[in-house]
N, C-alpha and C. Protein backbone atom coordinates (compact mmCIF):
# COMPACT_ATOMS: atom_id res chain seq x y z
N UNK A 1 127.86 -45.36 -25.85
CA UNK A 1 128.28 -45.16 -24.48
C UNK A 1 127.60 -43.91 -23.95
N UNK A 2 127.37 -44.02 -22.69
CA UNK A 2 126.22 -42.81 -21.96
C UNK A 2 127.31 -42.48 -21.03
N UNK A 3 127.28 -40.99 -20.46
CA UNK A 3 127.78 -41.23 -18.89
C UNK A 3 127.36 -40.04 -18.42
N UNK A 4 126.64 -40.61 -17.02
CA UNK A 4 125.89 -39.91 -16.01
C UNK A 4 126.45 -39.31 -15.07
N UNK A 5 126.05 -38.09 -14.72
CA UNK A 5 126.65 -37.46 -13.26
C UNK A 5 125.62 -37.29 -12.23
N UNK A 6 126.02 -37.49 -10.74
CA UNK A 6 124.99 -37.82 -10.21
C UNK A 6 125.49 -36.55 -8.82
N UNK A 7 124.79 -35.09 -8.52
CA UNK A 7 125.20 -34.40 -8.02
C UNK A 7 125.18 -34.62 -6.82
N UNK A 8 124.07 -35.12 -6.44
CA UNK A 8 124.13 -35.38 -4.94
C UNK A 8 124.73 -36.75 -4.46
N UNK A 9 125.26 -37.66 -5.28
CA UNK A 9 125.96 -38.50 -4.73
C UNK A 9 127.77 -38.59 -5.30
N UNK A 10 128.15 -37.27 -6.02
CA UNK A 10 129.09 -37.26 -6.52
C UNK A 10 129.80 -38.51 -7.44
N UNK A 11 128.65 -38.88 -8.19
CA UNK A 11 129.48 -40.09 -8.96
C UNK A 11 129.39 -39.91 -10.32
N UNK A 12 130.07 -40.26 -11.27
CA UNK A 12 130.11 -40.29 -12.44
C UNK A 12 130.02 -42.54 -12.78
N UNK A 13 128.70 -42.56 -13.55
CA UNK A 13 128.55 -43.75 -13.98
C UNK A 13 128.59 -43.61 -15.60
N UNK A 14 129.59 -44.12 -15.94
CA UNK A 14 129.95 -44.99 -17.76
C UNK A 14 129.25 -46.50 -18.15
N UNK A 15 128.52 -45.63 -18.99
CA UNK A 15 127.85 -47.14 -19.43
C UNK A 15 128.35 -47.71 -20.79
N UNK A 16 128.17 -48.63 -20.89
CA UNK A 16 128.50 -49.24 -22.25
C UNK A 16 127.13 -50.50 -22.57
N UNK A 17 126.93 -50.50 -23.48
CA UNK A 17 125.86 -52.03 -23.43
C UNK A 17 126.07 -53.62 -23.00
N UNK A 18 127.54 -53.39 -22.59
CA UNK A 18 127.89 -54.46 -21.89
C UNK A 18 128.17 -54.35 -20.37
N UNK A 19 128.67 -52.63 -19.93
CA UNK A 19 129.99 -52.61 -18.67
C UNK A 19 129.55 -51.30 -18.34
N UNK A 20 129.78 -51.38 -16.60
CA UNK A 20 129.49 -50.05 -16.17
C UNK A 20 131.10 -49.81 -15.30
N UNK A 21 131.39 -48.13 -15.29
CA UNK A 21 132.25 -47.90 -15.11
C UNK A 21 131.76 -46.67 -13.65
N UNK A 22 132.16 -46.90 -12.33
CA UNK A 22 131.69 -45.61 -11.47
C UNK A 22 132.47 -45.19 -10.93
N UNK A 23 132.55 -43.70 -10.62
CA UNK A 23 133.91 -43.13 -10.40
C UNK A 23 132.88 -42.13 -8.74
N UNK A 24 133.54 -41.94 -7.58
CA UNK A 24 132.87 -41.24 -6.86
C UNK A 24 134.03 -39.54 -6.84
N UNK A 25 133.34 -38.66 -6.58
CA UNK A 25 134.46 -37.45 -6.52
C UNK A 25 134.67 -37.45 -5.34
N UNK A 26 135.84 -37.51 -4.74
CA UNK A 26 136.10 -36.86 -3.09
C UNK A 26 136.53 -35.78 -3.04
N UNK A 27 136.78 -35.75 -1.62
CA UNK A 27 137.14 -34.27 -1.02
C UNK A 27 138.59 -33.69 -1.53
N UNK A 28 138.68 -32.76 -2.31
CA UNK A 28 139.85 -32.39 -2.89
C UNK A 28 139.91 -32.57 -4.37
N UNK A 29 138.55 -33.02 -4.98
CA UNK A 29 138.64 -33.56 -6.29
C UNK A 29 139.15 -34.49 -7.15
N UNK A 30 139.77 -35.66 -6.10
CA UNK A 30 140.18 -37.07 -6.50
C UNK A 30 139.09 -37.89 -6.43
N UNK A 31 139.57 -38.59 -7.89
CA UNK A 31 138.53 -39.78 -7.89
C UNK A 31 138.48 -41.18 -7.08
N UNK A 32 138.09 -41.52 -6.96
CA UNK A 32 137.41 -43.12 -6.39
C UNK A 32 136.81 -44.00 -6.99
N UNK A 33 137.70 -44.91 -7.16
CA UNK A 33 137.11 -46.39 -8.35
C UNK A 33 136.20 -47.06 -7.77
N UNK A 34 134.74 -47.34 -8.07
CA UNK A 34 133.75 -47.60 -6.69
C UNK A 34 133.24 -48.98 -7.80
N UNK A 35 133.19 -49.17 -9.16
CA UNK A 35 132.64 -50.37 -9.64
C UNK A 35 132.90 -50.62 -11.05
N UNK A 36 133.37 -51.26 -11.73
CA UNK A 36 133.53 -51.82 -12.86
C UNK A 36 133.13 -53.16 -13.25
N UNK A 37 132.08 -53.58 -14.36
CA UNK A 37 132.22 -54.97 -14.14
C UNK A 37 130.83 -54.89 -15.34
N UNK A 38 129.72 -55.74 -15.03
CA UNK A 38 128.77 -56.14 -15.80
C UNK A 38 127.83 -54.87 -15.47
N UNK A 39 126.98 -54.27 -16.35
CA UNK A 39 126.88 -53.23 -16.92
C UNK A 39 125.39 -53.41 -15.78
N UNK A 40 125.19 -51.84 -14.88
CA UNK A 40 124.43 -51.61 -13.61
C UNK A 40 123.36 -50.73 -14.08
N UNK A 41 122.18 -50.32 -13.92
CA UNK A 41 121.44 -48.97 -13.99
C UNK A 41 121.09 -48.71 -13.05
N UNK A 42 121.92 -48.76 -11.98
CA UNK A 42 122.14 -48.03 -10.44
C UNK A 42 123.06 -48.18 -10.32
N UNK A 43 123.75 -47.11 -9.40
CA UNK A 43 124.82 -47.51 -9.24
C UNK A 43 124.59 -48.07 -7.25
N UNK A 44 125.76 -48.58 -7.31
CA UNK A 44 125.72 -49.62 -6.24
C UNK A 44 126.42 -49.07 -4.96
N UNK A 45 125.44 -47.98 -3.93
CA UNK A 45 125.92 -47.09 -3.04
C UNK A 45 126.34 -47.85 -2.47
N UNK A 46 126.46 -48.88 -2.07
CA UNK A 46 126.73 -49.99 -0.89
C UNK A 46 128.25 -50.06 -0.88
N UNK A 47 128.94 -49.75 -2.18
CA UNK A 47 130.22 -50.18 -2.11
C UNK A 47 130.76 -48.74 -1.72
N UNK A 48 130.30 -47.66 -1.35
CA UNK A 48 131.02 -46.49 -1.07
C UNK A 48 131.25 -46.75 0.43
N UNK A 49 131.66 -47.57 0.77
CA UNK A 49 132.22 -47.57 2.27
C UNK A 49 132.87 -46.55 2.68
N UNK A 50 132.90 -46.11 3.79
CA UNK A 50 134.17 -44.54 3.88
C UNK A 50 135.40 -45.12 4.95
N UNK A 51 136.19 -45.05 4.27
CA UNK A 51 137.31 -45.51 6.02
C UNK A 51 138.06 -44.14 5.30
N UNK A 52 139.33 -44.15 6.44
CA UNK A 52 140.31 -43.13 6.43
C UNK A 52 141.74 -44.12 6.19
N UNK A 53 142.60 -43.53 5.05
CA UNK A 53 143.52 -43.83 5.24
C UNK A 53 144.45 -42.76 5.17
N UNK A 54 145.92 -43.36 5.55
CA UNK A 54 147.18 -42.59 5.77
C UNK A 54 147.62 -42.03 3.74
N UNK A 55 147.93 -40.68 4.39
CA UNK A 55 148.57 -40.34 2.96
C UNK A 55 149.71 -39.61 2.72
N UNK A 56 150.57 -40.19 2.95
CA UNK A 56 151.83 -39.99 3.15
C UNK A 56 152.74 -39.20 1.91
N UNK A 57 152.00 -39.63 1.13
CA UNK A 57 152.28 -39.61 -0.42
C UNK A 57 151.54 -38.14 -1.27
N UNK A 58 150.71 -37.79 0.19
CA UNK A 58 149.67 -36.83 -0.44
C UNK A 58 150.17 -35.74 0.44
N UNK A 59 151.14 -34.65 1.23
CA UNK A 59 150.93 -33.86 1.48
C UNK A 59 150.02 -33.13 2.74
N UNK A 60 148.84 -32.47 1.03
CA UNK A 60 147.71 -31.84 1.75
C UNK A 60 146.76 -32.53 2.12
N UNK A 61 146.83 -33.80 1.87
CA UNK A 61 145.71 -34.55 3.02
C UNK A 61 146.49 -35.09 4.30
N UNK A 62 147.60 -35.23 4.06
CA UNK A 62 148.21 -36.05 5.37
C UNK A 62 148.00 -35.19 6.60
N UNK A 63 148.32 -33.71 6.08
CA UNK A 63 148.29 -32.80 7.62
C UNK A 63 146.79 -33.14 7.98
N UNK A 64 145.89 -32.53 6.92
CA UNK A 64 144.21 -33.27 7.93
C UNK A 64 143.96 -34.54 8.48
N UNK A 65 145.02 -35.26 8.63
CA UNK A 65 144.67 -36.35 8.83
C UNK A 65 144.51 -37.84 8.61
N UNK A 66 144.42 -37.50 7.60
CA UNK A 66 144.39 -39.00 6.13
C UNK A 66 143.10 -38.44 5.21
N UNK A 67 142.80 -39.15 4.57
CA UNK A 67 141.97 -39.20 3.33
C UNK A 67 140.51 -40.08 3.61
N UNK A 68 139.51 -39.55 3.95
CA UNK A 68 138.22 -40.56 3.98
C UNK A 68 137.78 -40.65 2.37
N UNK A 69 137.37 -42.25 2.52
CA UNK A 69 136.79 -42.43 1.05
C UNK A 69 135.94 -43.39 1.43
């Protein structure tokens, strides 16, 4: 198993010889489950869509606003 960090796109990709695992960092240092499945050597920016949601549950993101991811 390998796993890559990617600074300028904040992702961490887990490889395995079968399965890739990609995690993106957001704002505040929570992760983001961005791909799991049959094993990538890119990772697949396309799925980092950004919307905003409500975080009700979160506090210090709710006063800013919600949470973009």
């Amino acid at each position: 198993m390998s796993i890559e960090y990617s600074g300028e796109n904040k992702t961490f990709h887990l490889k395995t010889k079968s399965s890739s695992y990609i995690m993106h960092v957001m704002e505040g240092g929570l992760l983001a489950n961005i791909y799991y499945g049959k094993r990538v050597d890119e990772a697949p920016l396309h799925l980092m869509q950004y919307r905003t949601i409500s975080c009700k549950s979160m506090p210090e993101f709710a006063e800013k606003g919600g949470l973009n991811f």
